[in-house]
N, C-alpha and C. Protein backbone atom coordinates (compact mmCIF):
# COMPACT_ATOMS: atom_id res chain seq x y z
N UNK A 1 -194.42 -30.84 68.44
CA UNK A 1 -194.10 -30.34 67.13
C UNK A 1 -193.24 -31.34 66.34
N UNK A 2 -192.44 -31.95 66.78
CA UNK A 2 -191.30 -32.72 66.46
C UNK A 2 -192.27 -34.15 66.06
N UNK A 3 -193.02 -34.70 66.66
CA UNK A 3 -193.77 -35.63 66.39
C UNK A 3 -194.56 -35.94 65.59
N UNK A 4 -195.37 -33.93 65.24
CA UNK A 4 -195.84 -33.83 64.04
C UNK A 4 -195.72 -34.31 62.90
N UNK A 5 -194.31 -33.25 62.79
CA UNK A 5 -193.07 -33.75 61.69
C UNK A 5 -193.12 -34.89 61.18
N UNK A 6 -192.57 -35.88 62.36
CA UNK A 6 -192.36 -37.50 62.08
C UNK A 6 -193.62 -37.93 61.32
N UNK A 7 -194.84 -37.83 61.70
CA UNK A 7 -195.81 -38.36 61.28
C UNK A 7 -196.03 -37.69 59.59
N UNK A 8 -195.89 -36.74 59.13
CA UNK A 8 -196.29 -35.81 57.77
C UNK A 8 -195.42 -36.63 57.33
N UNK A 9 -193.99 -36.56 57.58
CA UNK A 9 -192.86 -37.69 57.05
C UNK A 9 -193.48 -39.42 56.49
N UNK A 10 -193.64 -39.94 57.62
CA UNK A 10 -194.12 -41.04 57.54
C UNK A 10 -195.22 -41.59 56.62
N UNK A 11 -196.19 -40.26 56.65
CA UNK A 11 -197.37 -40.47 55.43
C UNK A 11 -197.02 -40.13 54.44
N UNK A 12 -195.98 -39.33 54.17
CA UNK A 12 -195.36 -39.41 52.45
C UNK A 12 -194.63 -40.41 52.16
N UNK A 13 -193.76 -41.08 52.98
CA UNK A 13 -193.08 -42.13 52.53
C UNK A 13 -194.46 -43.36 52.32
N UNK A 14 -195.34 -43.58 52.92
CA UNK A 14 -196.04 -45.14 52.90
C UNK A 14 -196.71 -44.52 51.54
N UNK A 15 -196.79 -43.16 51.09
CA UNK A 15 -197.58 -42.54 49.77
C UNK A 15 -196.63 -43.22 49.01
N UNK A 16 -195.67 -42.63 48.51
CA UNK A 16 -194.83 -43.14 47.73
C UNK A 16 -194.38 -44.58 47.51
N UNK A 17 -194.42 -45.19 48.61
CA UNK A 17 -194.26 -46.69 48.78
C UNK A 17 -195.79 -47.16 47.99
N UNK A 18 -196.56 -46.57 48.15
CA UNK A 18 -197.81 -46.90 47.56
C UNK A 18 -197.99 -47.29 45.82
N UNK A 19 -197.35 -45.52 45.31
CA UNK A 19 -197.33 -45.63 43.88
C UNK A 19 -196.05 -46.28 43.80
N UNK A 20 -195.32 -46.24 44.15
CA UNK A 20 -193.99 -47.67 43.87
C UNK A 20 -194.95 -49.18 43.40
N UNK A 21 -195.45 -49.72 44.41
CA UNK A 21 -195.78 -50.82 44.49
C UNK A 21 -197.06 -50.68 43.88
N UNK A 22 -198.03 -50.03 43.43
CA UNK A 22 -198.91 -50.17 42.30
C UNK A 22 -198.45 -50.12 40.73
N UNK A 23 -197.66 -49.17 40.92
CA UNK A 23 -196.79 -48.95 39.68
C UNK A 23 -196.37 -50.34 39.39
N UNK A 24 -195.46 -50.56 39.87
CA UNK A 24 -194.57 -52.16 39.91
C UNK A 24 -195.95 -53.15 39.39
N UNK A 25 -197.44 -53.55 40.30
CA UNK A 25 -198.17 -54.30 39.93
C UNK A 25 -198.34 -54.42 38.98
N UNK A 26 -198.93 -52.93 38.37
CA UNK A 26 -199.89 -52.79 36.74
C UNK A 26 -198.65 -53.15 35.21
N UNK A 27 -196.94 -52.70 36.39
CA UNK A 27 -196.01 -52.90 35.15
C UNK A 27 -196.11 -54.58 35.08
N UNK A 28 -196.50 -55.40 35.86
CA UNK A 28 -196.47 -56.74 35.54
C UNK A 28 -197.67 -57.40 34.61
N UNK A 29 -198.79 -56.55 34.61
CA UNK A 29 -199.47 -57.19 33.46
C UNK A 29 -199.65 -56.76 31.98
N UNK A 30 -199.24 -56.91 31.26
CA UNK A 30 -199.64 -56.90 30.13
C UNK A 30 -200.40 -55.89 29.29
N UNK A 31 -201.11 -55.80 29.89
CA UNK A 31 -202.62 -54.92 29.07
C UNK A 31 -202.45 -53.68 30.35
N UNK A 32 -202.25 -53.60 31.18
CA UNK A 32 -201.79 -52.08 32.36
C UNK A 32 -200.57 -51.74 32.22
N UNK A 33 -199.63 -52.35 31.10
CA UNK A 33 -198.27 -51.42 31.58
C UNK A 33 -197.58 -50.50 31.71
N UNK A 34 -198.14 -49.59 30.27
CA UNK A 34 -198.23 -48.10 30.16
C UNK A 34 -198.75 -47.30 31.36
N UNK A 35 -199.48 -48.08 31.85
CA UNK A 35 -200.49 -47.16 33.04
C UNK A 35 -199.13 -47.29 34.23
N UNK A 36 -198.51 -48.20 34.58
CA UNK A 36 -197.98 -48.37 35.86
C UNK A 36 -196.67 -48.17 35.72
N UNK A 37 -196.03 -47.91 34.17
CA UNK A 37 -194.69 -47.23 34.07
C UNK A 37 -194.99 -45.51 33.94
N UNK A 38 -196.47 -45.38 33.77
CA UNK A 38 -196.72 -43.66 33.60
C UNK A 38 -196.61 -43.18 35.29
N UNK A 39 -197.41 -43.96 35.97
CA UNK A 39 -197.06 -44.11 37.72
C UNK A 39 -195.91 -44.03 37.94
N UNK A 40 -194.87 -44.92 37.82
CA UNK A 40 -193.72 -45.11 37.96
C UNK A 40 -192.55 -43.79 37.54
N UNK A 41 -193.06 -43.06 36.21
CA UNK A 41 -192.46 -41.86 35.49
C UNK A 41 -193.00 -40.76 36.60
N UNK A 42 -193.80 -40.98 37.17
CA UNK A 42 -194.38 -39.83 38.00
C UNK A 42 -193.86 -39.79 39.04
N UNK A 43 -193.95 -40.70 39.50
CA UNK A 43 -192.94 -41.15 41.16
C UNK A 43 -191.57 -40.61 41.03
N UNK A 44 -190.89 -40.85 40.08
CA UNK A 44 -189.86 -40.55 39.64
C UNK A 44 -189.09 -38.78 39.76
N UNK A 45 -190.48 -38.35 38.74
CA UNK A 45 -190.11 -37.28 38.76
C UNK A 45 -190.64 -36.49 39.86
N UNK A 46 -191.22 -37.03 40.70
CA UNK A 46 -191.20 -36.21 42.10
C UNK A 46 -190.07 -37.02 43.00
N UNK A 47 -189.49 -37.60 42.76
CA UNK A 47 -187.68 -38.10 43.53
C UNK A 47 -187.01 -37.15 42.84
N UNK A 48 -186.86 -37.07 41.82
CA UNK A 48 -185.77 -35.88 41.22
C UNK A 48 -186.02 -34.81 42.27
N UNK A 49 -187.46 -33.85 42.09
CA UNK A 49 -187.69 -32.44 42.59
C UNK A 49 -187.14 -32.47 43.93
N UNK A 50 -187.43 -33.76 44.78
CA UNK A 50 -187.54 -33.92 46.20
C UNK A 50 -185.85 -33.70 46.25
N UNK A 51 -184.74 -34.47 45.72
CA UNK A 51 -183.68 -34.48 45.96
C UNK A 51 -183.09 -33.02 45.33
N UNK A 52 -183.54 -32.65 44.37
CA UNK A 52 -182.99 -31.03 44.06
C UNK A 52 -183.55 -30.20 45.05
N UNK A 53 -184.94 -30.18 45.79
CA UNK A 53 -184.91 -28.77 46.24
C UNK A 53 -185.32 -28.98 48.00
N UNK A 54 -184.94 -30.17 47.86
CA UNK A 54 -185.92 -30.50 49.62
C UNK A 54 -184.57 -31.29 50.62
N UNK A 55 -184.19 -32.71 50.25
CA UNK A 55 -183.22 -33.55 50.65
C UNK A 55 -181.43 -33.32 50.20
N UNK A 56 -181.44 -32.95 49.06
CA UNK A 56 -180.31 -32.44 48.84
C UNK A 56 -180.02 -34.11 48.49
N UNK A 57 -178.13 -34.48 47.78
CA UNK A 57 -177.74 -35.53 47.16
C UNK A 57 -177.79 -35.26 45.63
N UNK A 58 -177.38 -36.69 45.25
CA UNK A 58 -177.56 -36.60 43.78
C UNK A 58 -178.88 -37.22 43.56
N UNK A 59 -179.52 -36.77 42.41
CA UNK A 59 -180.83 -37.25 41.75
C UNK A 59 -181.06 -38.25 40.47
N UNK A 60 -179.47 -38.53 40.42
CA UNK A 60 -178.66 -39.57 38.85
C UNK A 60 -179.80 -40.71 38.84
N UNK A 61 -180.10 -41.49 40.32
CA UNK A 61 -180.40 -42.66 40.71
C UNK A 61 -182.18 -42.19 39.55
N UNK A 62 -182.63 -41.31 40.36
CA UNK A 62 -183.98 -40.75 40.15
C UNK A 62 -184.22 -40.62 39.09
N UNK A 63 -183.32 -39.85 37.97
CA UNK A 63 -183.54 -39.32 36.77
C UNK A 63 -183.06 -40.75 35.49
N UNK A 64 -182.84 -41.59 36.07
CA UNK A 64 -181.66 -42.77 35.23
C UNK A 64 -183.10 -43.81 35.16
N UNK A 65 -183.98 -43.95 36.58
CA UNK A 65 -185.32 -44.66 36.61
C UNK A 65 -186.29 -43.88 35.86
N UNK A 66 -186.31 -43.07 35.61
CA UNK A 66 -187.26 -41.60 35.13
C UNK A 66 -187.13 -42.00 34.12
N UNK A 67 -186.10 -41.83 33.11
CA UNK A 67 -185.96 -42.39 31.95
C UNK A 67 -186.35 -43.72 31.39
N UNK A 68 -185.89 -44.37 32.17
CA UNK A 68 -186.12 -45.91 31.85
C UNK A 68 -187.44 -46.02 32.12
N UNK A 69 -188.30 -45.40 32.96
CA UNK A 69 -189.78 -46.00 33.15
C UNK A 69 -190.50 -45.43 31.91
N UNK A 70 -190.25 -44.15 31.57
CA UNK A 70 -190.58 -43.42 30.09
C UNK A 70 -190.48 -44.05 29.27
N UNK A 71 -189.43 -44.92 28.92
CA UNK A 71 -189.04 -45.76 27.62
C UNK A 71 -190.23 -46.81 27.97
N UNK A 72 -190.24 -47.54 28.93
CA UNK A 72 -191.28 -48.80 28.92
C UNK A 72 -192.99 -48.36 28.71
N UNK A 73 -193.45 -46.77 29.33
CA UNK A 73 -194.30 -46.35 28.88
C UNK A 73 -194.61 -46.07 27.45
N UNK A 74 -193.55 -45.53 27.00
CA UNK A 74 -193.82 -45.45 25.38
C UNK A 74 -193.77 -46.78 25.04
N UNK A 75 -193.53 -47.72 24.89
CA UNK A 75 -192.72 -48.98 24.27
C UNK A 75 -194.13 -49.67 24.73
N UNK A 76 -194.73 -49.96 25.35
CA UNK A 76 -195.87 -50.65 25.92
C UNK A 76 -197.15 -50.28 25.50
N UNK A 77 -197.48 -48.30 25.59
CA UNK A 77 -198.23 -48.00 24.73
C UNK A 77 -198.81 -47.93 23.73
N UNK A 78 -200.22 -49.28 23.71
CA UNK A 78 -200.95 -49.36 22.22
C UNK A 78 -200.59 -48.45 21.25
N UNK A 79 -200.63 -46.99 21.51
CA UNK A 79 -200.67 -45.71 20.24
C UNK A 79 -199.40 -45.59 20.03
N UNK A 80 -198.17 -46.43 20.60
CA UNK A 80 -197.05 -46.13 20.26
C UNK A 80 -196.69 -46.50 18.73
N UNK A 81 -195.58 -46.00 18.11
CA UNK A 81 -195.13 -46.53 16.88
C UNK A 81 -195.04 -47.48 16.78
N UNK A 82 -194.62 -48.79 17.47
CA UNK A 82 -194.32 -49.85 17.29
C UNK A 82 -195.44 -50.67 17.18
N UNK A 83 -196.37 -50.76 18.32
CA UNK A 83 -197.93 -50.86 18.08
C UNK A 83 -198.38 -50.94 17.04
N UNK A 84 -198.33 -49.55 16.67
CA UNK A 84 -199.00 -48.81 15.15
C UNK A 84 -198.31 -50.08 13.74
N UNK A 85 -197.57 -49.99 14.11
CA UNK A 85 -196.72 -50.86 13.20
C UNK A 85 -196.97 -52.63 12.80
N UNK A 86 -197.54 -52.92 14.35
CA UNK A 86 -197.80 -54.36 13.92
C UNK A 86 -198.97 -54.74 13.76
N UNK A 87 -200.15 -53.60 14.28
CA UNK A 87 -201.41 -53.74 13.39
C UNK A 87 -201.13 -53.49 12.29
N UNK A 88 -200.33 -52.32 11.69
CA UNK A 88 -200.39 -52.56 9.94
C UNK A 88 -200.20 -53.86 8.98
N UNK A 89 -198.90 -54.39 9.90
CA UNK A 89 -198.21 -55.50 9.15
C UNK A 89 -199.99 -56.72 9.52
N UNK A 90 -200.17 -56.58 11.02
CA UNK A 90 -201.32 -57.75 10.64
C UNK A 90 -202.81 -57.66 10.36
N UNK A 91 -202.77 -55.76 9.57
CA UNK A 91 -203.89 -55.94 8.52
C UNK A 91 -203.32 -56.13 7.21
N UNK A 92 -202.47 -56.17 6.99
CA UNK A 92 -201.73 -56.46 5.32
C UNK A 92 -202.09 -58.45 5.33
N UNK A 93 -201.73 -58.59 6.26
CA UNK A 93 -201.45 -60.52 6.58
C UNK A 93 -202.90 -60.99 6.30
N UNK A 94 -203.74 -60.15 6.88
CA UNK A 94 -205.29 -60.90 7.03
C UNK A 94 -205.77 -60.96 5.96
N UNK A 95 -206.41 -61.89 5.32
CA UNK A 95 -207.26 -61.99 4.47
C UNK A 95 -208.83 -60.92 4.28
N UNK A 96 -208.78 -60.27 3.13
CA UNK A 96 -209.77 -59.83 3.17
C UNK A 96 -211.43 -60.34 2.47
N UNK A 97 -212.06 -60.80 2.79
CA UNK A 97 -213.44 -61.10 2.27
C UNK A 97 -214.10 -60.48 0.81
């Protein structure tokens, strides 16, 4: 029984180690980053739940990355405002025919 355990354990942590380190990949390129800080926001917010209702501790660490991966998802996201913003400025710039 006890061995069980260990093992259910073990396959959630190499899970999570998983979307960690894909997350982390897709946040390094460019054109995936939204995708691998939305990973990253997800991971996150299952560290919060895990430390409120399962492990016990504080969840500051969890919820402080949670945030910050949210900001780089919005901020990275084509449809974001800022986005939106510099196609306007560089259809105003372009010459029109």
């Amino acid at each position: 029984m006890r061995i069980q355990k260990w093992i259910v354990w073990t396959v959630r942590i190499l899970l999570a180690a998983a979307f960690l380190a894909s997350g982390a990949l897709l946040l390094l390129i460019p054109v995936t980053g939204s995708e691998g800080a939305a990973i990253l926001l997800a991971t996150m917010v299952g560290a919060t739940i895990t430390h409120l209702f399962v492990i016990g501790g504080s969840p500051a660490p969890a919820i402080v990355l949670g945030v910050l991966a949210g900001f780089v998802a919005w901020r990275t996201n084509p449809l974001s405002a800022g986005s939106a913003r510099a196609a306007a400025i560089r259809q105003r710039l372009t010459p029109t025919a």
